[in-house]
PDB file of N, CA and C in Angstrom:
ATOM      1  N   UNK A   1       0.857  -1.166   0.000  1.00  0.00           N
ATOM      2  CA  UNK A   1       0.000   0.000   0.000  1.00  0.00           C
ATOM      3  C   UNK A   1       0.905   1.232   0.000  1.00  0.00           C
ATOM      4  N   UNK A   2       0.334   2.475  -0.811  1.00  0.00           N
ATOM      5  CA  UNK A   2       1.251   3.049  -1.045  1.00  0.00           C
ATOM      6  C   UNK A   2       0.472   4.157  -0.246  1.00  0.00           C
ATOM      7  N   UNK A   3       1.448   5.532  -0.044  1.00  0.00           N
ATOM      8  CA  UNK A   3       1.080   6.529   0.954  1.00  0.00           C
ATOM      9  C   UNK A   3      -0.552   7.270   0.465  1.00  0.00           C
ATOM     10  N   UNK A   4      -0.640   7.193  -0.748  1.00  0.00           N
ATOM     11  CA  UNK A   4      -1.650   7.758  -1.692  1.00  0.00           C
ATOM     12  C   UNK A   4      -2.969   6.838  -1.370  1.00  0.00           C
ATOM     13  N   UNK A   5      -2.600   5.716  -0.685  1.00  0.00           N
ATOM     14  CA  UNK A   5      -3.700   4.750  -0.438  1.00  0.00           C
ATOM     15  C   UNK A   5      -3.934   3.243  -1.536  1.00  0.00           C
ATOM     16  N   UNK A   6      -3.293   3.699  -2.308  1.00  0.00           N
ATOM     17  CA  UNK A   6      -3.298   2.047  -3.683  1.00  0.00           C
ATOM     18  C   UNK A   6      -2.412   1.234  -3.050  1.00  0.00           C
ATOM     19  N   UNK A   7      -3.286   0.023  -3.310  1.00  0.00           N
ATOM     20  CA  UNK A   7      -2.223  -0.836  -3.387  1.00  0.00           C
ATOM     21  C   UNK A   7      -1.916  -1.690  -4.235  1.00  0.00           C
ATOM     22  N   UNK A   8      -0.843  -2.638  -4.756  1.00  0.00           N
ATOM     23  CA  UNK A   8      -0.447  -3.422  -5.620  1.00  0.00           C
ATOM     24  C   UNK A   8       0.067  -4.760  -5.334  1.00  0.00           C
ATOM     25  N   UNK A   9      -0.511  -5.871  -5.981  1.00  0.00           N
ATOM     26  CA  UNK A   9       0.214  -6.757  -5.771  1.00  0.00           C
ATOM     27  C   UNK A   9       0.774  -7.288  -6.744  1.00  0.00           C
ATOM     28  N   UNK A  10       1.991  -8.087  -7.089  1.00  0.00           N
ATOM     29  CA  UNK A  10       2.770  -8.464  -7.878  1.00  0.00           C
ATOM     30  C   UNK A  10       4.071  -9.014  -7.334  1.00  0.00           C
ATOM     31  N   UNK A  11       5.115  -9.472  -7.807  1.00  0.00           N
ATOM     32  CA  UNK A  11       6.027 -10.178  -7.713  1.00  0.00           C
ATOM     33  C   UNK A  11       7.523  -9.085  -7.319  1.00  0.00           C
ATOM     34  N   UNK A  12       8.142  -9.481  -6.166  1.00  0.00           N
ATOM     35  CA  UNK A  12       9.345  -8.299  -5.921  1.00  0.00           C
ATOM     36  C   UNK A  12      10.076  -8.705  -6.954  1.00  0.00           C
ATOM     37  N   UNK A  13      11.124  -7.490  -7.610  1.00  0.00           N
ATOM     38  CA  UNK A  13      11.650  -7.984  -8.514  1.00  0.00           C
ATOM     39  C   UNK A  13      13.039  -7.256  -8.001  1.00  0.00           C
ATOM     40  N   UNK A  14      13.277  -6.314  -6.952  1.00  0.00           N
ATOM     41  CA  UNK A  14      13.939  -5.924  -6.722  1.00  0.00           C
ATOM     42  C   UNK A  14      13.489  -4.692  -4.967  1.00  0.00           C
ATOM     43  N   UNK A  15      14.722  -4.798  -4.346  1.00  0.00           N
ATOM     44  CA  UNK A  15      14.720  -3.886  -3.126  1.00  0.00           C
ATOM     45  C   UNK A  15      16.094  -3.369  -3.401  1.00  0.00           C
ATOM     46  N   UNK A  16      15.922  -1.763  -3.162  1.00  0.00           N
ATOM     47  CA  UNK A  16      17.407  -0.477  -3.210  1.00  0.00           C
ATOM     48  C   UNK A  16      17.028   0.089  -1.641  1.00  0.00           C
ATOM     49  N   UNK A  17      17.909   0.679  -1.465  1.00  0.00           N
ATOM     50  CA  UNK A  17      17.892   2.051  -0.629  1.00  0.00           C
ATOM     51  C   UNK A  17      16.922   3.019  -1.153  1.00  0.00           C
ATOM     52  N   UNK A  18      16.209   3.693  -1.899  1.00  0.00           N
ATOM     53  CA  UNK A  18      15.579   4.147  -2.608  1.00  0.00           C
ATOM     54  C   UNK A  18      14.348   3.663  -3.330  1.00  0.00           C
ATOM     55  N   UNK A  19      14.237   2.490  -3.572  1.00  0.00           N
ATOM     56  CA  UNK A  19      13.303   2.181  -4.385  1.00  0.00           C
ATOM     57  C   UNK A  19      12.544   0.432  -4.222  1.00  0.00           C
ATOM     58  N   UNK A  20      11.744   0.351  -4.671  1.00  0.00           N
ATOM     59  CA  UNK A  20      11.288  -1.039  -4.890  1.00  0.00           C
ATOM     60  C   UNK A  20      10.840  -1.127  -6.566  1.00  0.00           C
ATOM     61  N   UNK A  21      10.982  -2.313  -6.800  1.00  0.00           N
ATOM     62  CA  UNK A  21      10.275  -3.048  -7.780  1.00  0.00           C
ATOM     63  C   UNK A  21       9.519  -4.313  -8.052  1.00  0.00           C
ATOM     64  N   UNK A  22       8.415  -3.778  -8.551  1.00  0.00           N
ATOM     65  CA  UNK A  22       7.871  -4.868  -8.707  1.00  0.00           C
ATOM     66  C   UNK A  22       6.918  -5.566  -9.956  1.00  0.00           C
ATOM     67  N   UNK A  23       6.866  -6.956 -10.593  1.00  0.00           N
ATOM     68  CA  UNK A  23       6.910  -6.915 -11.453  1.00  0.00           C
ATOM     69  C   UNK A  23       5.119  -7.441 -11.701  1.00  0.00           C
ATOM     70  N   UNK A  24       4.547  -6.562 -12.212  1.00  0.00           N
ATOM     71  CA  UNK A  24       2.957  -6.524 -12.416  1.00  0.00           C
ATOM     72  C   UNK A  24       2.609  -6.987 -13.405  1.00  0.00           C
ATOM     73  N   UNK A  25       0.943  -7.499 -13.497  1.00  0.00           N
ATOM     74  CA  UNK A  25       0.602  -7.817 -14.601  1.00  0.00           C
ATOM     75  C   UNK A  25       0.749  -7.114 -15.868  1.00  0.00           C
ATOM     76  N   UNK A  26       1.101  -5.739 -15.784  1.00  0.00           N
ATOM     77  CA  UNK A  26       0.779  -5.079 -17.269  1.00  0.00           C
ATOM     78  C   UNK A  26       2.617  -4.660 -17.468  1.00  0.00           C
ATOM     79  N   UNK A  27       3.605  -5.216 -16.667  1.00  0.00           N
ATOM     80  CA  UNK A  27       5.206  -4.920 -16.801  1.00  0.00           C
ATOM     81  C   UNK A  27       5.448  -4.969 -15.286  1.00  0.00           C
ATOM     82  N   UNK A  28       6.675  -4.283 -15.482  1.00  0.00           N
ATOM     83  CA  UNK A  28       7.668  -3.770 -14.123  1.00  0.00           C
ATOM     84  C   UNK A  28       6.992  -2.171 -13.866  1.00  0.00           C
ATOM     85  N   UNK A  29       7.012  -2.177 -12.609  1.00  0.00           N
ATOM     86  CA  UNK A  29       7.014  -0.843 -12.279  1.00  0.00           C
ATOM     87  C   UNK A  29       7.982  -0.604 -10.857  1.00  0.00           C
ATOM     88  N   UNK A  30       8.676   0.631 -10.600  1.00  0.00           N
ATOM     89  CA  UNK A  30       9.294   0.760  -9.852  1.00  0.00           C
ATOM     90  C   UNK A  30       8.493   1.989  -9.023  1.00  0.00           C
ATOM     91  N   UNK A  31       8.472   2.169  -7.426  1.00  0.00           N
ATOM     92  CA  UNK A  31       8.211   2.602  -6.518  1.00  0.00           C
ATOM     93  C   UNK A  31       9.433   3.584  -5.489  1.00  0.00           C
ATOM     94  N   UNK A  32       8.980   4.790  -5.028  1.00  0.00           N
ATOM     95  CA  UNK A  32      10.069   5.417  -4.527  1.00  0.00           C
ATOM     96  C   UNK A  32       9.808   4.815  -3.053  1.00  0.00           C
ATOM     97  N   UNK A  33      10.854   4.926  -2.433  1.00  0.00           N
ATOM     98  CA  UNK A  33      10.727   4.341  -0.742  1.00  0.00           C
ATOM     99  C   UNK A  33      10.334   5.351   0.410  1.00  0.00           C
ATOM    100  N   UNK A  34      10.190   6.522  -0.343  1.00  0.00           N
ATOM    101  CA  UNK A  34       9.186   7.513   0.520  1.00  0.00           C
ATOM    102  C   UNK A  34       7.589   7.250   0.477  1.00  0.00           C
ATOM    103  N   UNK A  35       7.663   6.442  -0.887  1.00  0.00           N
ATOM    104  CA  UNK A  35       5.818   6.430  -0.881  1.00  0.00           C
ATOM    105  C   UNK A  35       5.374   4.955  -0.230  1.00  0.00           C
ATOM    106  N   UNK A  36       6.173   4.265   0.020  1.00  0.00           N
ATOM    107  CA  UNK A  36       5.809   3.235   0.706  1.00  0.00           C
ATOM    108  C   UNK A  36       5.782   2.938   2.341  1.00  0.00           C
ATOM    109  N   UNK A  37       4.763   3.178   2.894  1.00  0.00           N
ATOM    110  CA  UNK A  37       4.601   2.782   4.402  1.00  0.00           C
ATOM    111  C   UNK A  37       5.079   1.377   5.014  1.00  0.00           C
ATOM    112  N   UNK A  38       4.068   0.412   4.158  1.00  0.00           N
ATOM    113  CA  UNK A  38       4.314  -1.207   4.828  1.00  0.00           C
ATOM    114  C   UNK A  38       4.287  -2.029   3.511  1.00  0.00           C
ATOM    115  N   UNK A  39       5.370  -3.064   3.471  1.00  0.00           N
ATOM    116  CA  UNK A  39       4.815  -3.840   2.457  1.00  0.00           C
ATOM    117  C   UNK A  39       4.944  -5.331   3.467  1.00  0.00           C
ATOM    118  N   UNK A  40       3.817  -6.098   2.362  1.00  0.00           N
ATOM    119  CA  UNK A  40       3.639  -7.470   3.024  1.00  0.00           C
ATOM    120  C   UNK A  40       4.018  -8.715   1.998  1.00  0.00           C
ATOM    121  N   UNK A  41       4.295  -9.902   2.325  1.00  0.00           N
ATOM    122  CA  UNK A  41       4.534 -10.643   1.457  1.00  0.00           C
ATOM    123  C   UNK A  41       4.127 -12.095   2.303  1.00  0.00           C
ATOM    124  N   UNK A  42       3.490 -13.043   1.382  1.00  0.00           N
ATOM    125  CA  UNK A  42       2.763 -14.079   1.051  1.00  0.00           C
ATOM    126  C   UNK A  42       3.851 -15.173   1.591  1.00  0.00           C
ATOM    127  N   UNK A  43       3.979 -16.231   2.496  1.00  0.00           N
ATOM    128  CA  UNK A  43       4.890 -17.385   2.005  1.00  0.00           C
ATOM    129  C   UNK A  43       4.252 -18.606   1.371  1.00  0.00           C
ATOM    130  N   UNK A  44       5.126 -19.137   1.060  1.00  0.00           N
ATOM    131  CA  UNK A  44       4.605 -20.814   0.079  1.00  0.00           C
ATOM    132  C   UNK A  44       3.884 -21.364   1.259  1.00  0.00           C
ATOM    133  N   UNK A  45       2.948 -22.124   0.481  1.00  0.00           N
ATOM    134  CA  UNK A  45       1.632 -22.947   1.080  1.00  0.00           C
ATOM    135  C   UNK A  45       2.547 -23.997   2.339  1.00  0.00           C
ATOM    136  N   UNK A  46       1.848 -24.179   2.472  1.00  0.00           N
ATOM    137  CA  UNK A  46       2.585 -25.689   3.840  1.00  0.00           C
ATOM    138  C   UNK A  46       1.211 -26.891   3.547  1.00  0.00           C
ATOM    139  N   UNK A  47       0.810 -27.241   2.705  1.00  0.00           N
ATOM    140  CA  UNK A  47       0.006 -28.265   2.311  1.00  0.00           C
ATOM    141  C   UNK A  47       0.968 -29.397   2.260  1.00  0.00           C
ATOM    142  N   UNK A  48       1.969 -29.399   1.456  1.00  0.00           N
ATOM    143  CA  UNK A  48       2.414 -30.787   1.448  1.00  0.00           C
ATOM    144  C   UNK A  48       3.193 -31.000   3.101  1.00  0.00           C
ATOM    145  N   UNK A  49       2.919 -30.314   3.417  1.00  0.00           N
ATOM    146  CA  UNK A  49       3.573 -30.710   4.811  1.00  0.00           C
ATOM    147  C   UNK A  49       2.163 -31.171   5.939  1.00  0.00           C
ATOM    148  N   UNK A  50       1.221 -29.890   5.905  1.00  0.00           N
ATOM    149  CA  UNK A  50       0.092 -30.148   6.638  1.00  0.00           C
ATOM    150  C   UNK A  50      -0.597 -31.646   6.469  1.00  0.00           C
ATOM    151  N   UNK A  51      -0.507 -32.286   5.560  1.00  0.00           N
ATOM    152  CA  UNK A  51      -1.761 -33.276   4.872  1.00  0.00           C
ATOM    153  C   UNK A  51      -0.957 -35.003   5.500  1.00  0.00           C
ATOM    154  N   UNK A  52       0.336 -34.659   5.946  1.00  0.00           N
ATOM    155  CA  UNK A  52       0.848 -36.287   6.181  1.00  0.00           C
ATOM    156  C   UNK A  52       0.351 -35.986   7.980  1.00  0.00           C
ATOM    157  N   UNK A  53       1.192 -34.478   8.325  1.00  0.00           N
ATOM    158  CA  UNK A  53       0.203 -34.534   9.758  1.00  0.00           C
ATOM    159  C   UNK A  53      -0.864 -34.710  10.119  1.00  0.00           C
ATOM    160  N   UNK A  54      -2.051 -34.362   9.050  1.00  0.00           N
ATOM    161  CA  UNK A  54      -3.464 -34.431   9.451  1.00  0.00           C
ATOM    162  C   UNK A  54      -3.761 -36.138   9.344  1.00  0.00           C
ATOM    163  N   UNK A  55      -3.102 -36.911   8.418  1.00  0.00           N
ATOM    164  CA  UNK A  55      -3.103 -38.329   8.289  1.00  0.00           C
ATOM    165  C   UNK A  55      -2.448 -39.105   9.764  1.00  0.00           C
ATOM    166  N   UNK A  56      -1.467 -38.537   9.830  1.00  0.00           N
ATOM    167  CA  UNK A  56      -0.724 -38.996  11.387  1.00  0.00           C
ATOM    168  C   UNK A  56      -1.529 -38.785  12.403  1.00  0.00           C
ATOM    169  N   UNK A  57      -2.208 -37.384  12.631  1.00  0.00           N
ATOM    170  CA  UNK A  57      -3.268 -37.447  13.579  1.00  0.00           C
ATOM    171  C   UNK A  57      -4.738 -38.189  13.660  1.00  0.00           C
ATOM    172  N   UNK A  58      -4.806 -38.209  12.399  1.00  0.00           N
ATOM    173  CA  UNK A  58      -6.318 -38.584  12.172  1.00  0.00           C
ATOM    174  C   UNK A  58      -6.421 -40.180  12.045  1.00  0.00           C
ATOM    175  N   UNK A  59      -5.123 -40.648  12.161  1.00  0.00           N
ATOM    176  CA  UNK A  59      -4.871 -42.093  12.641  1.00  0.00           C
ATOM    177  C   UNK A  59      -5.086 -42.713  13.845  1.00  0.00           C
ATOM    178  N   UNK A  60      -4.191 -41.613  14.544  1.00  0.00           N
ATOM    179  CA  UNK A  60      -4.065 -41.992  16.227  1.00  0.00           C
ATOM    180  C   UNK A  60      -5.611 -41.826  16.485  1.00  0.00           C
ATOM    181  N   UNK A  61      -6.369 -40.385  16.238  1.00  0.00           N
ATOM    182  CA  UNK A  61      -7.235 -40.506  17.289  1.00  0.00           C
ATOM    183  C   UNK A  61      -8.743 -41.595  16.468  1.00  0.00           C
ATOM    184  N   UNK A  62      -8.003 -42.015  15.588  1.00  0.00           N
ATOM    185  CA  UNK A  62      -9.369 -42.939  15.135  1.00  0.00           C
ATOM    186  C   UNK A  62      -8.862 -44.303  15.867  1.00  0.00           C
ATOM    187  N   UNK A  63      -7.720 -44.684  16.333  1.00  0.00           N
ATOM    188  CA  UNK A  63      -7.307 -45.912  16.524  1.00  0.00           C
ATOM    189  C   UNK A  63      -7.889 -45.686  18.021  1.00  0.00           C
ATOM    190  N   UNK A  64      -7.371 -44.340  18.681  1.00  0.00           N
ATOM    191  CA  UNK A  64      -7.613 -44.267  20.102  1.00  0.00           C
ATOM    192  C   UNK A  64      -8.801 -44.465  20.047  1.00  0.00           C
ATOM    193  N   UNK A  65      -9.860 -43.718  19.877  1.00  0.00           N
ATOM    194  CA  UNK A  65     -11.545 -44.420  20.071  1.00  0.00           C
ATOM    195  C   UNK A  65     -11.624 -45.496  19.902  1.00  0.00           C
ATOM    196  N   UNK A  66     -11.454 -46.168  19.336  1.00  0.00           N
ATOM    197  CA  UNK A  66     -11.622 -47.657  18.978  1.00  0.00           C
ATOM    198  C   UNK A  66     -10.970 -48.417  20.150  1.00  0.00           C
ATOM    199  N   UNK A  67      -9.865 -48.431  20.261  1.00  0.00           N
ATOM    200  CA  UNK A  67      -9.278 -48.871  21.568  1.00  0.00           C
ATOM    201  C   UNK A  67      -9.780 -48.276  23.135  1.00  0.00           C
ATOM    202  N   UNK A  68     -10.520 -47.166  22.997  1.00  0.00           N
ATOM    203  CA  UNK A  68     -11.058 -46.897  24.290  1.00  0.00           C
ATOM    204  C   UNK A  68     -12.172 -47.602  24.563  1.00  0.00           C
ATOM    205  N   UNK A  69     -13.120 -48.265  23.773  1.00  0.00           N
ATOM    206  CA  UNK A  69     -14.342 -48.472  24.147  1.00  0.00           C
ATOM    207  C   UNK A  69     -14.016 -49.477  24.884  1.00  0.00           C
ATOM    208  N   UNK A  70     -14.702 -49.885  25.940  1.00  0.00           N
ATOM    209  CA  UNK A  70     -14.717 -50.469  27.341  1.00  0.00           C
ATOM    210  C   UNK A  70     -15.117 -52.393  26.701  1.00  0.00           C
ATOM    211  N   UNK A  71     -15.943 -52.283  25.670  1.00  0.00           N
ATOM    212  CA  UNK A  71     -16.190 -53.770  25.371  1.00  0.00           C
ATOM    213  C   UNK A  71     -15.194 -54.327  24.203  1.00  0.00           C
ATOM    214  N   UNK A  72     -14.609 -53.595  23.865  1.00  0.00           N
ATOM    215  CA  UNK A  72     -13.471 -54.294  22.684  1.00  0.00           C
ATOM    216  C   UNK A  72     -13.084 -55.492  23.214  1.00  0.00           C
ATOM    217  N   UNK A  73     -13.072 -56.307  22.261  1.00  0.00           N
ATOM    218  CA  UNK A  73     -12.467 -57.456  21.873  1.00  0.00           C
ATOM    219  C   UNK A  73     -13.271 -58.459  23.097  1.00  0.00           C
ATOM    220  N   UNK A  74     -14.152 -58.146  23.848  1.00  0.00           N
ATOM    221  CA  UNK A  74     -14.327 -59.213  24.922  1.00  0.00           C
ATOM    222  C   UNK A  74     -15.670 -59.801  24.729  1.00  0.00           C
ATOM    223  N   UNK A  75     -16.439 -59.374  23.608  1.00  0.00           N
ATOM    224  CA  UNK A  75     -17.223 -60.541  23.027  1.00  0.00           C
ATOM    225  C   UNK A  75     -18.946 -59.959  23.683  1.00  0.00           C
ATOM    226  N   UNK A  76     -18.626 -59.020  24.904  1.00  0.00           N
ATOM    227  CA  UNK A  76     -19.737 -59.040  25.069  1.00  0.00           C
ATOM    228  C   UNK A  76     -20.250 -57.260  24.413  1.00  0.00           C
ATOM    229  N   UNK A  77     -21.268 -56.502  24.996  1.00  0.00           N
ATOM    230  CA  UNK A  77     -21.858 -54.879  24.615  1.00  0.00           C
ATOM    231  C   UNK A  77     -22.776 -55.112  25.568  1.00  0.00           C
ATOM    232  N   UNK A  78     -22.463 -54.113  26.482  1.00  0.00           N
ATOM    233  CA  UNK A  78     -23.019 -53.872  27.427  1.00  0.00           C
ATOM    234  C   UNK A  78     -23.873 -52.417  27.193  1.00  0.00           C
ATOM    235  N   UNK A  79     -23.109 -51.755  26.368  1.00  0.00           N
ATOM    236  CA  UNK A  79     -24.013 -50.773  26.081  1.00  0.00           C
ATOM    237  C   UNK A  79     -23.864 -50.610  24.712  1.00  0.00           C
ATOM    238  N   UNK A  80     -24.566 -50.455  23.735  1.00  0.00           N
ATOM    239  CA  UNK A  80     -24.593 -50.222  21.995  1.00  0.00           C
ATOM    240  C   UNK A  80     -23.985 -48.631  21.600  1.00  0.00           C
ATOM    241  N   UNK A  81     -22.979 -48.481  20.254  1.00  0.00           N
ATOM    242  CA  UNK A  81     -23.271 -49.804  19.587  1.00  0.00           C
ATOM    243  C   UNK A  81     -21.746 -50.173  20.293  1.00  0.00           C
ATOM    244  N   UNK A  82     -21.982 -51.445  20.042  1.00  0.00           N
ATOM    245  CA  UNK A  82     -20.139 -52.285  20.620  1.00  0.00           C
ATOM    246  C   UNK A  82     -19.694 -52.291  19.258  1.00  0.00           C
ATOM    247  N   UNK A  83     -18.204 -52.053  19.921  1.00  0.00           N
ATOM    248  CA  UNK A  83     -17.087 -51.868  18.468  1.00  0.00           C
ATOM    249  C   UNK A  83     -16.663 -52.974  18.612  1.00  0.00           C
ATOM    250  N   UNK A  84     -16.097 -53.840  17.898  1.00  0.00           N
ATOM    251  CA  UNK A  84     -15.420 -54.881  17.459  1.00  0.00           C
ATOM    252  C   UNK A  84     -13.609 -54.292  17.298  1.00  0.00           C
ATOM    253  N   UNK A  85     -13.040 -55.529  17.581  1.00  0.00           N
ATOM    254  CA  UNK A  85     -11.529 -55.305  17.487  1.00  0.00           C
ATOM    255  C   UNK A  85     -11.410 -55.202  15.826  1.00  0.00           C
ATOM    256  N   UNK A  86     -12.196 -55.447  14.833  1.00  0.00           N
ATOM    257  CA  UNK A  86     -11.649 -55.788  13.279  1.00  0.00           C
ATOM    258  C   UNK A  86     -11.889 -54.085  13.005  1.00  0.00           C
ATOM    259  N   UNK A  87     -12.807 -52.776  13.835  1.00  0.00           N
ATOM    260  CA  UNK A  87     -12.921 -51.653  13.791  1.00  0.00           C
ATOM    261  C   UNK A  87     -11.995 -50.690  13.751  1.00  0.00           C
ATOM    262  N   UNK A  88     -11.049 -51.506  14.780  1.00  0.00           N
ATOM    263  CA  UNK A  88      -9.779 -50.476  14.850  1.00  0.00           C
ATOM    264  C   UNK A  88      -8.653 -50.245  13.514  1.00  0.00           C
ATOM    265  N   UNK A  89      -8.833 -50.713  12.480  1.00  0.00           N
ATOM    266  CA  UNK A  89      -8.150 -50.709  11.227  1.00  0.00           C
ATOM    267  C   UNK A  89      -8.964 -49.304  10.671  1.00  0.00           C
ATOM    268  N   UNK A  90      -9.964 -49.986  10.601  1.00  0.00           N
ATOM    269  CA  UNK A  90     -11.030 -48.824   9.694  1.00  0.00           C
ATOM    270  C   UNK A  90     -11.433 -47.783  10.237  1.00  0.00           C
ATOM    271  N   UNK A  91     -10.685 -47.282  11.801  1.00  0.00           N
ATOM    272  CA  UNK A  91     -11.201 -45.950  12.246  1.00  0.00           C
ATOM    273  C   UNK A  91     -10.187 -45.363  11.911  1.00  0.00           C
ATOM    274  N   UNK A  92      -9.079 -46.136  12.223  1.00  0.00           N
ATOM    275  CA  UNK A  92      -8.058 -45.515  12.094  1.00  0.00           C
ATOM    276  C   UNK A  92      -7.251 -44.892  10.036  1.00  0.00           C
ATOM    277  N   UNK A  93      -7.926 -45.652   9.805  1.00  0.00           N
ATOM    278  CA  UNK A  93      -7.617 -45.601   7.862  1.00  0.00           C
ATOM    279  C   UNK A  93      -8.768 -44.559   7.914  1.00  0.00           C
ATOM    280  N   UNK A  94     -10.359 -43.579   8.257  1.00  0.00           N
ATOM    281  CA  UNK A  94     -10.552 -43.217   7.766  1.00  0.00           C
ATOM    282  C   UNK A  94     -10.588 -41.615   8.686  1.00  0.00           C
ATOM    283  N   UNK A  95      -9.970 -42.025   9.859  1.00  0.00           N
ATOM    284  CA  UNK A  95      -9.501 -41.016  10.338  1.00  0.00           C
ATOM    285  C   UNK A  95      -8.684 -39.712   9.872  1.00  0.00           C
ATOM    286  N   UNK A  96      -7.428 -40.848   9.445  1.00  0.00           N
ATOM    287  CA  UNK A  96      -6.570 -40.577   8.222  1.00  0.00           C
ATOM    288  C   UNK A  96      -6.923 -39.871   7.394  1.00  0.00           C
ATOM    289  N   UNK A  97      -7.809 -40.446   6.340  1.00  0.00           N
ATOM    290  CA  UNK A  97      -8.506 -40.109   5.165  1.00  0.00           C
ATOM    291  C   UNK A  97      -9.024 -38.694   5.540  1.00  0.00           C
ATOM    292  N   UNK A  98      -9.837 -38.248   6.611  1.00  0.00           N
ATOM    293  CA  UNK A  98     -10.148 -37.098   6.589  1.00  0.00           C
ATOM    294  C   UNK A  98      -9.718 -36.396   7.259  1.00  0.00           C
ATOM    295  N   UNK A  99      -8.583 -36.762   7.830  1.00  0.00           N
ATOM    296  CA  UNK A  99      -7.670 -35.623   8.769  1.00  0.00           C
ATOM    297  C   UNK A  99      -6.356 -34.829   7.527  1.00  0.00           C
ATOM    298  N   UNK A 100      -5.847 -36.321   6.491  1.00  0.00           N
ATOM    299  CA  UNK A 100      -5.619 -35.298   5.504  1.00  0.00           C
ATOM    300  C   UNK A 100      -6.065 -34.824   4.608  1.00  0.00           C
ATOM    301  N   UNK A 101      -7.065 -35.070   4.359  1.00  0.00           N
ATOM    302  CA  UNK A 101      -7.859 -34.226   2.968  1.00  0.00           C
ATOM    303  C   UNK A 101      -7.821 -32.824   4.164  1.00  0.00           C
ATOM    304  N   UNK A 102      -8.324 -32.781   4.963  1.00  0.00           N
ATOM    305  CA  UNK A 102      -8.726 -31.064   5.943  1.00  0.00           C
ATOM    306  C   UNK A 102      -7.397 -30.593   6.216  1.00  0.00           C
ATOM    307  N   UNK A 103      -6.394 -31.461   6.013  1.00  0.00           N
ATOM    308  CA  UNK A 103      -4.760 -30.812   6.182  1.00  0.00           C
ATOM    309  C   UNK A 103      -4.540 -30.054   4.837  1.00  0.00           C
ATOM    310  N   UNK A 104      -5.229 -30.558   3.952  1.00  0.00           N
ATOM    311  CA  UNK A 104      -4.191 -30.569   2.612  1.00  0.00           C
ATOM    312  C   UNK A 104      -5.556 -28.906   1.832  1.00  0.00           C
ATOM    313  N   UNK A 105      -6.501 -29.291   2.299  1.00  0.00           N
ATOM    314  CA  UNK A 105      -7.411 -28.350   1.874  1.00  0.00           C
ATOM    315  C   UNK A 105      -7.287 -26.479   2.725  1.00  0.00           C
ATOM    316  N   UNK A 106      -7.098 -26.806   3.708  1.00  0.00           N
ATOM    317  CA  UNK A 106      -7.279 -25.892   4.527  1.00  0.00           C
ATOM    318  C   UNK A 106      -5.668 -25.027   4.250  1.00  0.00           C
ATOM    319  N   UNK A 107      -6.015 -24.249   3.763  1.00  0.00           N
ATOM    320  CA  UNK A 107      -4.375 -22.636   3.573  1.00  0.00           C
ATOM    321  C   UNK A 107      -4.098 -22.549   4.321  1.00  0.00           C
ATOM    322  N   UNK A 108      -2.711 -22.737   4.169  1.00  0.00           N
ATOM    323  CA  UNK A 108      -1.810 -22.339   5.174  1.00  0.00           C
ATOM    324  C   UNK A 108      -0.661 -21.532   4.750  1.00  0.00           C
ATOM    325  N   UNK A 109      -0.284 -20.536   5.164  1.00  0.00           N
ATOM    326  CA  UNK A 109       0.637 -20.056   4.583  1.00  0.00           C
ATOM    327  C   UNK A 109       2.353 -19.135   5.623  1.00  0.00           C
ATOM    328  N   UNK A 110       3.190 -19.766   5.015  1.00  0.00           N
ATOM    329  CA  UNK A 110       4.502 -19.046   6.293  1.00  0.00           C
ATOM    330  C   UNK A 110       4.590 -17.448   5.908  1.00  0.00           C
TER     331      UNK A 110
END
């Protein structure tokens, strides 16, 4: 944003003592460093990083429910519904499944 109130976004193409540049859709344009107050800049996404964590988490806590319920594996259900021990694969695989799709979807940015 410039002192005049516009602002621009585009690609740095250069920082002086004096000046900025930057390179816009319609060319380069260069900026004096009196007219500029604040500039901000964007970092690269963190998706491929977010989406194996949201899988790592969304593992554990599908495995943990499954392993918490009080009647696993002992044949009886005392209270409904009873999970079965063959459950704990498939909470945990779709835990996964949607802990990284919401890792990998959700912006993140440094």
């Amino acid at each position: 944003m410039l002192t005049d109130g516009k602002s621009y976004r585009g690609h740095l193409q250069m920082v002086s003592d004096d000046a900025l540049v930057l390179r816009l859709a319609r060319g380069e344009q260069t900026f004096e460093r009196e007219s500029i107050p604040w500039v901000s800049t964007r970092g690269e996404s963190r998706r491929r990083r977010t989406a194996p964590i949201g899988l790592a988490v969304g593992a554990a806590a599908g495995v943990t429910v499954a392993v918490a319920s009080p009647e696993l594996g002992t044949g009886k259900c005392v209270r409904r519904p009873c999970v079965d021990a063959g459950i704990i694969p498939m909470l945990g695989f779709w835990g996964g499944v949607v802990s990284a799709g919401l890792g990998a979807l959700i912006p993140t940015r440094g």
